[in-house]
PDB file of N, CA and C in Angstrom:
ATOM      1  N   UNK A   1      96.464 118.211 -55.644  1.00  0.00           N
ATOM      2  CA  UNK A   1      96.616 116.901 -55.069  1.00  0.00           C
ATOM      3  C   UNK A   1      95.480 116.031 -55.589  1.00  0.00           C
ATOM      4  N   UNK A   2      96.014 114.529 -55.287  1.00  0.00           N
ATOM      5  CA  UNK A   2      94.779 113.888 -55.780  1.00  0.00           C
ATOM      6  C   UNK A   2      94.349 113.051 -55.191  1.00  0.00           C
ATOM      7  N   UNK A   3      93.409 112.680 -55.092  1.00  0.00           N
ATOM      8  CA  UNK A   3      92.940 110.986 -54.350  1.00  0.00           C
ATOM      9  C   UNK A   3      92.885 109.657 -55.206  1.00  0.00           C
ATOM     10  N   UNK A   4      94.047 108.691 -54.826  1.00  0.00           N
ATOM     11  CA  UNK A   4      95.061 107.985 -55.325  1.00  0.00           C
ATOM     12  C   UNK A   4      93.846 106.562 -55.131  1.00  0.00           C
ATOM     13  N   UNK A   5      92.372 106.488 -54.145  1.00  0.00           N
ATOM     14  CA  UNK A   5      91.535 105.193 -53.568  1.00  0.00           C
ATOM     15  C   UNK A   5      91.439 104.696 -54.984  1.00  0.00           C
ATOM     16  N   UNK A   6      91.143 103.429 -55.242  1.00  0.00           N
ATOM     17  CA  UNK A   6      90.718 102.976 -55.929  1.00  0.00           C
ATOM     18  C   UNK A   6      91.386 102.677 -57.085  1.00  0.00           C
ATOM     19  N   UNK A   7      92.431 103.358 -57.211  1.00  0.00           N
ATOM     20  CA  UNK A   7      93.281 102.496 -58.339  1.00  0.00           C
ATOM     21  C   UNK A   7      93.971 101.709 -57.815  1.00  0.00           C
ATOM     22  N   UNK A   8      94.596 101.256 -58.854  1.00  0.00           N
ATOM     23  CA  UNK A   8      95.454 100.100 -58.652  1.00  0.00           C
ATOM     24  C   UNK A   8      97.021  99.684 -59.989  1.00  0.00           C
ATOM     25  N   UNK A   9      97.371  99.107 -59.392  1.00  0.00           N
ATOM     26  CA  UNK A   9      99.081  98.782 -60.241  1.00  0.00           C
ATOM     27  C   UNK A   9      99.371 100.046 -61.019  1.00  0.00           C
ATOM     28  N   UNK A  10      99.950 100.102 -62.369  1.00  0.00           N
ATOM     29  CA  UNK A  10     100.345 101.356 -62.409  1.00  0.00           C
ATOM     30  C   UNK A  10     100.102 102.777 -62.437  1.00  0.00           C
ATOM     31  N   UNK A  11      98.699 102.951 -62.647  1.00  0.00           N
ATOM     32  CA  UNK A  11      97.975 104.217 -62.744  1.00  0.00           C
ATOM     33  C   UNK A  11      97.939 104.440 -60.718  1.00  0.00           C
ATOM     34  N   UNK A  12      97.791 103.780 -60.053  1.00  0.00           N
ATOM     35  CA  UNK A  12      98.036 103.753 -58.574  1.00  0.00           C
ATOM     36  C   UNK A  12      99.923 104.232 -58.359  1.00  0.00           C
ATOM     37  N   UNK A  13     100.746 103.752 -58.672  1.00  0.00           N
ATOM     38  CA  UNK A  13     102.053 104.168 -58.407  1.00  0.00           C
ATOM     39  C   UNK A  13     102.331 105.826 -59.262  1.00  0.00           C
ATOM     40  N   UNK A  14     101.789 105.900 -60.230  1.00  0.00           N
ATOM     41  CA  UNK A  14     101.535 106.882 -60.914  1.00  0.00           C
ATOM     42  C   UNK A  14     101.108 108.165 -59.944  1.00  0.00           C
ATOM     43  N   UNK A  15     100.164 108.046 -59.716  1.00  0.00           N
ATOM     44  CA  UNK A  15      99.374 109.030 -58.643  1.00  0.00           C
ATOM     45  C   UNK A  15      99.753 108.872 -57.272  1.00  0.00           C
ATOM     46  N   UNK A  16     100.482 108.102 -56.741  1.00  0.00           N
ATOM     47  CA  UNK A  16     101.394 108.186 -55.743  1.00  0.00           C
ATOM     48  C   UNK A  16     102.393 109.443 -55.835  1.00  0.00           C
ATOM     49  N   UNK A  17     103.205 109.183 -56.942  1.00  0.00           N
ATOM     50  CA  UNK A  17     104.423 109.943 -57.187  1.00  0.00           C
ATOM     51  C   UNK A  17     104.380 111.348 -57.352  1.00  0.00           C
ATOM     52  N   UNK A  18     103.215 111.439 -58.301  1.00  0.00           N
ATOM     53  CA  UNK A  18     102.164 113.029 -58.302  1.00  0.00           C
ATOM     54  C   UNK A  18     101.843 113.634 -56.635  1.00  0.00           C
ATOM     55  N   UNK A  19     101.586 113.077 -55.842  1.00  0.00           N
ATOM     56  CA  UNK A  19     101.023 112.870 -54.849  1.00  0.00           C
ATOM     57  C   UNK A  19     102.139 113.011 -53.813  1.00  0.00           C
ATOM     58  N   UNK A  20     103.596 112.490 -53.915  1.00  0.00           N
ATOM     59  CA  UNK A  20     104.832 112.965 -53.032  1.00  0.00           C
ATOM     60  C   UNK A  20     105.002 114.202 -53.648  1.00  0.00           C
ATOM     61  N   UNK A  21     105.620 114.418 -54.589  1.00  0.00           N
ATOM     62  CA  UNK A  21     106.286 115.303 -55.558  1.00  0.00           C
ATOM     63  C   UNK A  21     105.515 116.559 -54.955  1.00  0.00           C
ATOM     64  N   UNK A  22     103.718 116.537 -55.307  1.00  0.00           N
ATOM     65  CA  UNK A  22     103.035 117.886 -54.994  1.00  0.00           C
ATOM     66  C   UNK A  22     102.994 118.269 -53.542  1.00  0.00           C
ATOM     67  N   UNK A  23     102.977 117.387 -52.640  1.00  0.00           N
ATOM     68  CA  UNK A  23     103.401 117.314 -51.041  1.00  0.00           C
ATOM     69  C   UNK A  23     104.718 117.901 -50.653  1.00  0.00           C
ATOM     70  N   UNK A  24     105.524 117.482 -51.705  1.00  0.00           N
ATOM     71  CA  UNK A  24     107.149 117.889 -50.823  1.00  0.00           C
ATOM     72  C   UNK A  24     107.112 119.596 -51.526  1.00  0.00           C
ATOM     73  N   UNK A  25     106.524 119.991 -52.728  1.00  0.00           N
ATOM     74  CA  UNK A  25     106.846 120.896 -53.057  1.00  0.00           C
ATOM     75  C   UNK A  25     106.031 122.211 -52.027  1.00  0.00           C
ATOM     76  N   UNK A  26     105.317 121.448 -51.708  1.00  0.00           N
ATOM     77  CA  UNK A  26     104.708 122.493 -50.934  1.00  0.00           C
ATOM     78  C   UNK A  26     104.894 122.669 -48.564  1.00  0.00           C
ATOM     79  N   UNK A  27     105.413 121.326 -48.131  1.00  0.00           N
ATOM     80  CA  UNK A  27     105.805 121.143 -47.338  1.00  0.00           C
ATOM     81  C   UNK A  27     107.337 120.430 -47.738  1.00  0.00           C
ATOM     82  N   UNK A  28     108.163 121.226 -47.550  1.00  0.00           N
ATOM     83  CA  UNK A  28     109.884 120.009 -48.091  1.00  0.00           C
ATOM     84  C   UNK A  28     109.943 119.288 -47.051  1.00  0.00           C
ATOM     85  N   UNK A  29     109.484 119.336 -46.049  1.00  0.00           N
ATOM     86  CA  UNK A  29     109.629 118.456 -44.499  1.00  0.00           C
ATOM     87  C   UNK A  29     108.836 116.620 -44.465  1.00  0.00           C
ATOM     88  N   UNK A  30     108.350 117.001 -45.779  1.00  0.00           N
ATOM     89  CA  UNK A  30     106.974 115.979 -45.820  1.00  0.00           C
ATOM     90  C   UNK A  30     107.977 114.576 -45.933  1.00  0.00           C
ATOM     91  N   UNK A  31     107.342 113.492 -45.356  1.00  0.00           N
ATOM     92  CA  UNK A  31     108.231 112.235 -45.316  1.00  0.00           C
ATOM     93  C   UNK A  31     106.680 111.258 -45.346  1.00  0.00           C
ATOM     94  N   UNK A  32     106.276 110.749 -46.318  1.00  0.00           N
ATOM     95  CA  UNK A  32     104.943 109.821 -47.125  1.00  0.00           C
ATOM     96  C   UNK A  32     104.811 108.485 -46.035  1.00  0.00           C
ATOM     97  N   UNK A  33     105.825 107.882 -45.331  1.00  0.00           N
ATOM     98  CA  UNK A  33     105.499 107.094 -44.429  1.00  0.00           C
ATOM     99  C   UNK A  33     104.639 107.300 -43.239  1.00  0.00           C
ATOM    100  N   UNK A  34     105.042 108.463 -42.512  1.00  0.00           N
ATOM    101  CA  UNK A  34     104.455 109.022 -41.353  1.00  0.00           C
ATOM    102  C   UNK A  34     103.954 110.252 -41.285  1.00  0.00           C
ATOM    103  N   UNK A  35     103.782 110.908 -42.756  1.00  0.00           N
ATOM    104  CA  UNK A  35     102.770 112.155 -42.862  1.00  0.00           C
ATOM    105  C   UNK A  35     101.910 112.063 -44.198  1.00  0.00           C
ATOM    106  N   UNK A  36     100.911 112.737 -44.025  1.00  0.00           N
ATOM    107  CA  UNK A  36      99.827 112.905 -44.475  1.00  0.00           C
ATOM    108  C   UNK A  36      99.599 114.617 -45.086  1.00  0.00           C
ATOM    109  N   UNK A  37      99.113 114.840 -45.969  1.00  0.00           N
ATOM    110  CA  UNK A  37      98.775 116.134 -46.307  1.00  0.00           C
ATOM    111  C   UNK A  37      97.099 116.448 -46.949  1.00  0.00           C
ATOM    112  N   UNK A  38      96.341 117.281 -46.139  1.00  0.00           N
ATOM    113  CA  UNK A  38      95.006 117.614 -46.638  1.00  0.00           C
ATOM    114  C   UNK A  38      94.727 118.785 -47.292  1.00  0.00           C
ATOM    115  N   UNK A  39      94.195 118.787 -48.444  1.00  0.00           N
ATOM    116  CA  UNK A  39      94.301 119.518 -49.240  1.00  0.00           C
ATOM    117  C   UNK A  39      92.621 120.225 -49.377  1.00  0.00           C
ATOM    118  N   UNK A  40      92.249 121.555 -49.428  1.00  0.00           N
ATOM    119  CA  UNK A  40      91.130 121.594 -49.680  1.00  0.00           C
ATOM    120  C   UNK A  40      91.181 122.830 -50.437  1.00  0.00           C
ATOM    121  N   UNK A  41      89.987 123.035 -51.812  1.00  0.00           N
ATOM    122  CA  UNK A  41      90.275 124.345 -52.819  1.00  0.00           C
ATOM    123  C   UNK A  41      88.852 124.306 -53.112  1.00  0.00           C
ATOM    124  N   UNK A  42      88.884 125.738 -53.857  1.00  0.00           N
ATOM    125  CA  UNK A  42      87.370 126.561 -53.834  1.00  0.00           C
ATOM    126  C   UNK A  42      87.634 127.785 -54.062  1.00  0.00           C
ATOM    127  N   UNK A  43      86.140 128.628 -54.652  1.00  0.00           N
ATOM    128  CA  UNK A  43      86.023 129.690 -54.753  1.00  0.00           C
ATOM    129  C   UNK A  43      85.346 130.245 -53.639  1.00  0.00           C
ATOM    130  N   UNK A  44      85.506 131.548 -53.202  1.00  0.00           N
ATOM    131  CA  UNK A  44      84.682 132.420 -51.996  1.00  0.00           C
ATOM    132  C   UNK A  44      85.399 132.542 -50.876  1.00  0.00           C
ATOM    133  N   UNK A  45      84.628 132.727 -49.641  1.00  0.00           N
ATOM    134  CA  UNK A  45      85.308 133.080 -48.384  1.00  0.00           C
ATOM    135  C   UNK A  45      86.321 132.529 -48.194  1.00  0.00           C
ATOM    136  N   UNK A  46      88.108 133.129 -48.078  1.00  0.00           N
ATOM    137  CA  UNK A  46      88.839 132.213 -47.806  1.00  0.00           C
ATOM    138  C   UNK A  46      88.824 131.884 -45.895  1.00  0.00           C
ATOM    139  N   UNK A  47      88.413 132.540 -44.892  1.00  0.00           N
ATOM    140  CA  UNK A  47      87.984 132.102 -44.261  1.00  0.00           C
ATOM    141  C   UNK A  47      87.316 130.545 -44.096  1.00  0.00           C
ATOM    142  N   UNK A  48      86.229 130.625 -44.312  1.00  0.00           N
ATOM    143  CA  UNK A  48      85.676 129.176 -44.992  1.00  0.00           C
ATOM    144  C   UNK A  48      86.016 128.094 -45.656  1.00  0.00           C
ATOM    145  N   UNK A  49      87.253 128.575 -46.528  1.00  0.00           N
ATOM    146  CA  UNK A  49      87.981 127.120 -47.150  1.00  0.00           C
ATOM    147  C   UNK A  49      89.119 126.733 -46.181  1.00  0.00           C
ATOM    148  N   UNK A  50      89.654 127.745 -45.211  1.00  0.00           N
ATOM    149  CA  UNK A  50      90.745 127.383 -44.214  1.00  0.00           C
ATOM    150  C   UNK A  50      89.954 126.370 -43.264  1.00  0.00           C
ATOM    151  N   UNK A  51      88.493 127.078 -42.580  1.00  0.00           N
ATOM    152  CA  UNK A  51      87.744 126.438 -41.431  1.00  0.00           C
ATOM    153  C   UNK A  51      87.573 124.461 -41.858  1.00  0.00           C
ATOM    154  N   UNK A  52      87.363 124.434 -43.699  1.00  0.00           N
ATOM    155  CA  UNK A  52      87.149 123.003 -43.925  1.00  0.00           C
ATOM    156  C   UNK A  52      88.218 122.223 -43.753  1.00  0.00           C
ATOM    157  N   UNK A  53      89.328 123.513 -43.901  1.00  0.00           N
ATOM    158  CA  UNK A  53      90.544 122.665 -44.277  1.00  0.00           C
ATOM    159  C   UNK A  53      90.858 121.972 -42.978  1.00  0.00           C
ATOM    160  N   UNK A  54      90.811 122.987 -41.758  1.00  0.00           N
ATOM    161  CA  UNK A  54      91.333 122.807 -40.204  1.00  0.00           C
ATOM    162  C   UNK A  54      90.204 121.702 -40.060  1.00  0.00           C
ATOM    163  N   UNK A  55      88.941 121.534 -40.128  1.00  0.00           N
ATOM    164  CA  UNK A  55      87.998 120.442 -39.774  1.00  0.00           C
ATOM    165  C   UNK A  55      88.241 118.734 -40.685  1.00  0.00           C
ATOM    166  N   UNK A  56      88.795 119.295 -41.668  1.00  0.00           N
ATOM    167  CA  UNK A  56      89.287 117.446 -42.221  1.00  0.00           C
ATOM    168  C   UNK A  56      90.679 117.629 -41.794  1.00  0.00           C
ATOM    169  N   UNK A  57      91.326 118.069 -41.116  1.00  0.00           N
ATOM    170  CA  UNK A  57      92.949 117.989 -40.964  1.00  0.00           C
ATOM    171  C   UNK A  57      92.564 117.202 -39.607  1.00  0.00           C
ATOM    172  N   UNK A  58      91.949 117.964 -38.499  1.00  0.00           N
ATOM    173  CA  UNK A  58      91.451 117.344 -37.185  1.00  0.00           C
ATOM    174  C   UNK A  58      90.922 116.218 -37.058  1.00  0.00           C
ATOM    175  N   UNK A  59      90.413 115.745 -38.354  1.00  0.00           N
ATOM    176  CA  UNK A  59      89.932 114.331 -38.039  1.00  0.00           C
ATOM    177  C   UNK A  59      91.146 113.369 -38.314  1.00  0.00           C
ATOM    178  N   UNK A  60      91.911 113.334 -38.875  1.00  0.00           N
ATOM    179  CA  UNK A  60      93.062 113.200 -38.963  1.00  0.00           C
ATOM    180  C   UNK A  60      94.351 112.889 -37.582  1.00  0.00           C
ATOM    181  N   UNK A  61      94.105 114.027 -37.388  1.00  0.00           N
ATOM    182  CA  UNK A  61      94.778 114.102 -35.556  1.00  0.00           C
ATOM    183  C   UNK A  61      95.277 115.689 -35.798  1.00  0.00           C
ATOM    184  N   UNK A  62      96.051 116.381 -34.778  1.00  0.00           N
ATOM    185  CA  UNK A  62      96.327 117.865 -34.428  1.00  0.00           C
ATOM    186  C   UNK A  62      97.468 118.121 -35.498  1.00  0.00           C
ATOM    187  N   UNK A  63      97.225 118.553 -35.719  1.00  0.00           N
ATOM    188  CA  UNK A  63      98.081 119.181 -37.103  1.00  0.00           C
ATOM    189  C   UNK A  63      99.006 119.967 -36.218  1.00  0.00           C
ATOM    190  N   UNK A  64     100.417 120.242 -36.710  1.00  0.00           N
ATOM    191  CA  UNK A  64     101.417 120.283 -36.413  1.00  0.00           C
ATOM    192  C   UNK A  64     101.889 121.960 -36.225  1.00  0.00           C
ATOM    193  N   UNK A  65     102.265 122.481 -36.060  1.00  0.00           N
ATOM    194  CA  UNK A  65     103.057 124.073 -35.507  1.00  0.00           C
ATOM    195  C   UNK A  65     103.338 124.395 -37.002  1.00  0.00           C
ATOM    196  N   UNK A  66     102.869 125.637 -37.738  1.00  0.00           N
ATOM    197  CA  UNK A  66     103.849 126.049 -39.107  1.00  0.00           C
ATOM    198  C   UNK A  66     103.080 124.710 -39.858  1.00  0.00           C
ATOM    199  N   UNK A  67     102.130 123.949 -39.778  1.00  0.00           N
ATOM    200  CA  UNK A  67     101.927 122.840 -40.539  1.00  0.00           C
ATOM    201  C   UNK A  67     101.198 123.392 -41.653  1.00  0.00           C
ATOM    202  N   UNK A  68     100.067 124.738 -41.607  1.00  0.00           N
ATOM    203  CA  UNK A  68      99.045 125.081 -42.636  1.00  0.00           C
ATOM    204  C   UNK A  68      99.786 125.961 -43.418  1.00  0.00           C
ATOM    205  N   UNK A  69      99.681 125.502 -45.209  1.00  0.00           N
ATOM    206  CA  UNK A  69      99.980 126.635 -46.036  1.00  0.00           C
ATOM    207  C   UNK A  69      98.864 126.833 -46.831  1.00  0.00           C
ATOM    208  N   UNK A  70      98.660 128.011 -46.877  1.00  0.00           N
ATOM    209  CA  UNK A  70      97.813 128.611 -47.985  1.00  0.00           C
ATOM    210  C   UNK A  70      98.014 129.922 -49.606  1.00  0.00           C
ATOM    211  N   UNK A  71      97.136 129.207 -50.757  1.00  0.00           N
ATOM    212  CA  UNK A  71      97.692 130.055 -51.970  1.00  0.00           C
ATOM    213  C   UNK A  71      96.283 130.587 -52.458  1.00  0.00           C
ATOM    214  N   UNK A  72      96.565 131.793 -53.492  1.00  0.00           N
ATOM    215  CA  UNK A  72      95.398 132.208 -53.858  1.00  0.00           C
ATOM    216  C   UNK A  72      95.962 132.395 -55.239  1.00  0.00           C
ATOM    217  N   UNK A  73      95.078 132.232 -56.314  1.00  0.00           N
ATOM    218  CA  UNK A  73      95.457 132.262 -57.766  1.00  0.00           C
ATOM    219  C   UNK A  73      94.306 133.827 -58.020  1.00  0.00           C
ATOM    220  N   UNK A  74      94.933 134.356 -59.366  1.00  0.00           N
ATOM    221  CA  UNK A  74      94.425 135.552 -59.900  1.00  0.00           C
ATOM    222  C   UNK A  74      92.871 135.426 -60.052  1.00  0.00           C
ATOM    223  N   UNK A  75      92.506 134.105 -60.738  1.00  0.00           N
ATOM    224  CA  UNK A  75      91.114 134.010 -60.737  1.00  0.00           C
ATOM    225  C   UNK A  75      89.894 133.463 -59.814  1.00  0.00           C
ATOM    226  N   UNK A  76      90.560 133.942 -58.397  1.00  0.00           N
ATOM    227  CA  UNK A  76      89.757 133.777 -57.247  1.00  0.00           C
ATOM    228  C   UNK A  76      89.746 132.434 -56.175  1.00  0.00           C
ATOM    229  N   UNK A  77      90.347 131.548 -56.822  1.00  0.00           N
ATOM    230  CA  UNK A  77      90.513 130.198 -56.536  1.00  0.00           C
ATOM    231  C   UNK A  77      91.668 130.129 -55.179  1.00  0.00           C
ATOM    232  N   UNK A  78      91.491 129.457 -54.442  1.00  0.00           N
ATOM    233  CA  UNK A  78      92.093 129.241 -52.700  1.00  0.00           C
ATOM    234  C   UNK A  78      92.204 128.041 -52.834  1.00  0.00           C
ATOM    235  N   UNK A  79      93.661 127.711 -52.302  1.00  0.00           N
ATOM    236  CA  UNK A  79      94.157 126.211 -51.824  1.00  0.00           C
ATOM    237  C   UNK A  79      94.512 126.002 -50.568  1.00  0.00           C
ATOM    238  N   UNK A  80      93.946 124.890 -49.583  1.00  0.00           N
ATOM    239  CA  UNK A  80      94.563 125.581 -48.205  1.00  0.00           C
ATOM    240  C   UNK A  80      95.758 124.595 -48.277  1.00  0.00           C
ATOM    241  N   UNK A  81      96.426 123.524 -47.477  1.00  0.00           N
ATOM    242  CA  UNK A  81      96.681 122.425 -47.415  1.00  0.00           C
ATOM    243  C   UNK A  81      97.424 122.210 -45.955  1.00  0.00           C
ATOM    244  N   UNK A  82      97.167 121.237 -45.539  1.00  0.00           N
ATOM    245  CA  UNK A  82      97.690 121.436 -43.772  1.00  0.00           C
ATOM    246  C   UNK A  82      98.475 119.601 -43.774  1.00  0.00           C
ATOM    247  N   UNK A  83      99.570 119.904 -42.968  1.00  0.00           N
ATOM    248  CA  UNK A  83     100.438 118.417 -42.702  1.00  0.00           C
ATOM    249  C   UNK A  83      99.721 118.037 -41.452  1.00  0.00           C
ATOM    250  N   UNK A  84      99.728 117.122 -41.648  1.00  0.00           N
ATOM    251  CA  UNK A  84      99.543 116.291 -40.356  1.00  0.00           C
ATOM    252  C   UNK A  84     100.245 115.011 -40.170  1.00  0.00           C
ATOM    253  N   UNK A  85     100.484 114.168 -39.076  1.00  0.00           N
ATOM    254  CA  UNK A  85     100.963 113.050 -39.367  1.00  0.00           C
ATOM    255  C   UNK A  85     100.037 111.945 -38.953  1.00  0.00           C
ATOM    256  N   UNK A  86     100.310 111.022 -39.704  1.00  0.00           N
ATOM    257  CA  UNK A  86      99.805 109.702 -39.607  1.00  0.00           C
ATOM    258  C   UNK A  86      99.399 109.361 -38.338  1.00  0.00           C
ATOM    259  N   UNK A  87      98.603 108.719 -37.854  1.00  0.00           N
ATOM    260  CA  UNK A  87      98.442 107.731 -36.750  1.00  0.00           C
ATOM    261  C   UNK A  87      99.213 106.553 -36.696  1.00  0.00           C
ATOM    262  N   UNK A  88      99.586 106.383 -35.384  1.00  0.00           N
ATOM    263  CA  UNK A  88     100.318 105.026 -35.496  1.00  0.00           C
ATOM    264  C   UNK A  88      99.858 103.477 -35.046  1.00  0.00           C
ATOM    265  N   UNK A  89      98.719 104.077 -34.832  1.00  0.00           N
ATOM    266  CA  UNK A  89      97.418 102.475 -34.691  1.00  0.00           C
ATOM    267  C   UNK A  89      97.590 101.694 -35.787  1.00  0.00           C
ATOM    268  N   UNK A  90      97.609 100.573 -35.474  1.00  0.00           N
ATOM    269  CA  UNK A  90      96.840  99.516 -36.309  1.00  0.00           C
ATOM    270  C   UNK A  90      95.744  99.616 -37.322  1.00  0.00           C
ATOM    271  N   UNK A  91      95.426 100.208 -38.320  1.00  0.00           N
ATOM    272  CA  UNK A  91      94.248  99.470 -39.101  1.00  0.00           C
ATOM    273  C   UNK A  91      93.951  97.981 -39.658  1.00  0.00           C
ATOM    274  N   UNK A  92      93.007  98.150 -39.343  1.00  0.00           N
ATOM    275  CA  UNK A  92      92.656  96.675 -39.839  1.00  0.00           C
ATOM    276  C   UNK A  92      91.426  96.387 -40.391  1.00  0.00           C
TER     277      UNK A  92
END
């Protein structure tokens, strides 16, 4: 996944689409209006990369039932990624 801040016009719609596409493939439930997906990866304790993952998902709001998936690649590397949904406040 990627963090899409700071661009803008097409390299921004670009990394949007990267950004549904890698979301739905990994949650198919995912709907980009009213959910959100946090992604966190690393080497070492996978313990520890779940605990970061659950602590930026929570700031977020309560992450959802069945919401956390997690992968591990051959060369040690952990992805957690947890759905959550959007808030429905106002920013401003």
């Amino acid at each position: 996944m990627s963090n899409c801040k700071g661009l803008k016009g097409r390299k921004y719609t670009k990394c949007m689409k990267a950004y549904n596409a890698a979301s739905k493939k990994i949650f198919p439930t995912f709907n980009q209006p009213t959910d959100t997906v946090i992604t966190t990866q690393g080497k070492g304790s996978r313990s520890a990369i779940l605990a970061h993952n659950r602590l930026s998902a929570s700031s977020y709001g309560k992450p959802q039932l069945n919401s956390q998936r997690t992968s591990m690649w051959s060369d040690g590397t952990i992805k957690a990624s947890t759905l959550v949904k959007k808030s429905t406040k106002n920013k401003r």
